[in-house]
Protein backbone atom coordinates (compact mmCIF):
# COMPACT_ATOMS: atom_id res chain seq x y z
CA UNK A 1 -5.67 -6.78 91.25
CA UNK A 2 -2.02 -7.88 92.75
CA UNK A 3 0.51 -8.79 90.97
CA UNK A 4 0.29 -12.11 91.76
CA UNK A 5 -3.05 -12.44 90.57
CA UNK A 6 -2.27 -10.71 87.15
CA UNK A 7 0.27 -13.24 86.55
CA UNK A 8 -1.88 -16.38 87.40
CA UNK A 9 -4.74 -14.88 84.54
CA UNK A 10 -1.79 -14.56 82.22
CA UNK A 11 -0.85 -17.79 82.97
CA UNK A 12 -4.01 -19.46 82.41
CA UNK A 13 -5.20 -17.59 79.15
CA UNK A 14 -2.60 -19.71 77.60
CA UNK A 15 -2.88 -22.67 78.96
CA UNK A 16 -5.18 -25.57 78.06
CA UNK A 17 -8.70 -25.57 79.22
CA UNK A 18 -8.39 -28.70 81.28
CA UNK A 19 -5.01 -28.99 82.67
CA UNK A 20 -5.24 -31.86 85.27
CA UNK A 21 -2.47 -32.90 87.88
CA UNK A 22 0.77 -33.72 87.08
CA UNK A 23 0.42 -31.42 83.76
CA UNK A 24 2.13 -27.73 82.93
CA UNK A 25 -0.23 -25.27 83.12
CA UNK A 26 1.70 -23.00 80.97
CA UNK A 27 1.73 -23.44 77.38
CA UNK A 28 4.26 -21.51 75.31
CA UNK A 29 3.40 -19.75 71.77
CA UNK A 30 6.19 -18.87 69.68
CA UNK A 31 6.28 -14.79 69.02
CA UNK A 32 6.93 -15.50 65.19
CA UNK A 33 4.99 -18.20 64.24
CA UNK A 34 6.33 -21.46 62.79
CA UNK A 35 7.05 -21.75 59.36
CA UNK A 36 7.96 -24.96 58.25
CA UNK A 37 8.76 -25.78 54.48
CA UNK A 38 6.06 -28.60 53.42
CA UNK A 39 8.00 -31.58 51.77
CA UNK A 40 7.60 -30.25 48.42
CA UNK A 41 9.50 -26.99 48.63
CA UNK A 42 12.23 -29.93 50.54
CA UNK A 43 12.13 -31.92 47.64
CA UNK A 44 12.67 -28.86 45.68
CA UNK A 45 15.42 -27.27 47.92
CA UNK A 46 17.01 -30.71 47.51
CA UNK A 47 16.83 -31.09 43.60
CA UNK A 48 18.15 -27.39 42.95
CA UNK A 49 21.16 -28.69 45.55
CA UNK A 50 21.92 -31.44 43.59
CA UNK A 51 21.71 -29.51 40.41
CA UNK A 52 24.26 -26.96 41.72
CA UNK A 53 26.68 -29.96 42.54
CA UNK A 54 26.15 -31.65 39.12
CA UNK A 55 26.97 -28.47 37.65
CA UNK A 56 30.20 -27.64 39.76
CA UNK A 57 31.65 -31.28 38.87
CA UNK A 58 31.05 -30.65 35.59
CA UNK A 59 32.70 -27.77 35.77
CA UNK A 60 35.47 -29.13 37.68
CA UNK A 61 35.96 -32.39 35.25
CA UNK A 62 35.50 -29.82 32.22
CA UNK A 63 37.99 -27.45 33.66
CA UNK A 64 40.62 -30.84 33.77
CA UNK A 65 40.21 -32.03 30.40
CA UNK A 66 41.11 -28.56 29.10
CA UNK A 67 44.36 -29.01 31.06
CA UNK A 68 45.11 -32.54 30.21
CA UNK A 69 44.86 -31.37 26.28
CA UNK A 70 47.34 -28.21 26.90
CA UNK A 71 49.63 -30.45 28.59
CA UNK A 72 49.37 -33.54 25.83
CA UNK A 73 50.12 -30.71 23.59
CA UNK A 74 52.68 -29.22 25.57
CA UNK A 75 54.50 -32.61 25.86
CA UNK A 76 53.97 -32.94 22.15
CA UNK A 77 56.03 -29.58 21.80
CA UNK A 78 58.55 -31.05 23.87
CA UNK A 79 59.28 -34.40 22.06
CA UNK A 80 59.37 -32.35 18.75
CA UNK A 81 62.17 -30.07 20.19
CA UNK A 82 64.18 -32.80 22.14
CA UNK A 83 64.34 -34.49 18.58
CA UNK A 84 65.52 -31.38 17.13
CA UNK A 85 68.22 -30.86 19.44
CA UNK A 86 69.69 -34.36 19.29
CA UNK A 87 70.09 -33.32 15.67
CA UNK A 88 71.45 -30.55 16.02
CA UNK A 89 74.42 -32.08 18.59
CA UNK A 90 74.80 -34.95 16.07
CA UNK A 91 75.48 -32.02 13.19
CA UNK A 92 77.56 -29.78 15.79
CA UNK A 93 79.33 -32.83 16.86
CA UNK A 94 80.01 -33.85 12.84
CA UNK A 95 81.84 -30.21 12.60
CA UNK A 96 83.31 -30.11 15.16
CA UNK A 97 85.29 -33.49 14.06
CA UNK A 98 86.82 -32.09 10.98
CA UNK A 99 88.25 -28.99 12.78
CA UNK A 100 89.67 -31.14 15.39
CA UNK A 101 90.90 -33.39 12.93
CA UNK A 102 92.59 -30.95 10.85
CA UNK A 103 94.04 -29.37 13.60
CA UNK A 104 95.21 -32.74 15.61
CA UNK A 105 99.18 -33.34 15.96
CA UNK A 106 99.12 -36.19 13.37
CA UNK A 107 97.00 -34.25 10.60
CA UNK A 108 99.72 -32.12 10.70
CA UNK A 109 102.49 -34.59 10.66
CA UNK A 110 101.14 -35.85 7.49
CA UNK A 111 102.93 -35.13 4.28
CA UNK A 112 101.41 -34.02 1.64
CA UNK A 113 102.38 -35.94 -1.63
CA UNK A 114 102.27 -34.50 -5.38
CA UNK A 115 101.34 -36.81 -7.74
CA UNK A 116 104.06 -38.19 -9.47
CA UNK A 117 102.87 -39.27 -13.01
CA UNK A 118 99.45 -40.77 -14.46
CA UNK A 119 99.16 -44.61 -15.67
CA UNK A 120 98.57 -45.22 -19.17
C-alpha cells in the first residue's frame, strides 16, 4: 500500500457513508470528547453565582453600616469634647480677666479708702 492510498482509507473511515458532490469527505472527531453541561448543572452554576454575589453585597453593605455607626459615634465623641472645650476657654477666659484686671494701670491707680465711721 502507498502512502497515498493509506491516507485516502484514513480519510474515508471517518467520513460519512454517502458523501455526494459538493460535500467534505472528511469528518473531524474531537480527541477528548465533548462534554457539555446539560441546562440543569447551568441553572445550577448560575444560582450558586448569584448566591456568591448576594453574599459579597451583603457583606459589603454589612461591612458599611459597621463604619457608619463608629463614625456616628466618633462624631458623637467629637461634639461632646468641642462643648467641653468652649467651656473650658469661657472659664480660662473668666481668670484670666481678674489677673489682668488687677494688674491693669488703672487698678493700680485706684486708692484704696478706709472706712471712715459707721451710720447709726
Amino acid at each position: 500500500m502507498t502512502y497515498s492510498s493509506s491516507l485516502a482509507l484514513g480519510r474515508r473511515a471517518s467520513a460519512p457513508a454517502f458523501a455526494g458532490r459538493n460535500q467534505n469527505g472528511v469528518a473531524f472527531r474531537s480527541v477528548h470528547g465533548e462534554r457539555a453541561l446539560g441546562p440543569i448543572s447551568n441553572s445550577i452554576i448560575l444560582i450558586v453565582l448569584a448566591l456568591v454575589l448576594g453574599m459579597l453585597y451583603l457583606a459589603q453593605v454589612t461591612k458599611t453600616n459597621a463604619y457608619g455607626y463608629k463614625i456616628a459615634s466618633l462624631q458623637t465623641e467629637q461634639q461632646q469634647l468641642n462643648a467641653a472645650n468652649d467651656d473650658l476657654q469661657v472659664s480660662a477666659a473668666r481668670l484670666q480677666a481678674v489677673k489682668r484686671v488687677q494688674d491693669s494701670q488703672q487698678a493700680k491707680d485706684l486708692v484704696s479708702v478706709a472706712p471712715a465711721g459707721t451710720v447709726r
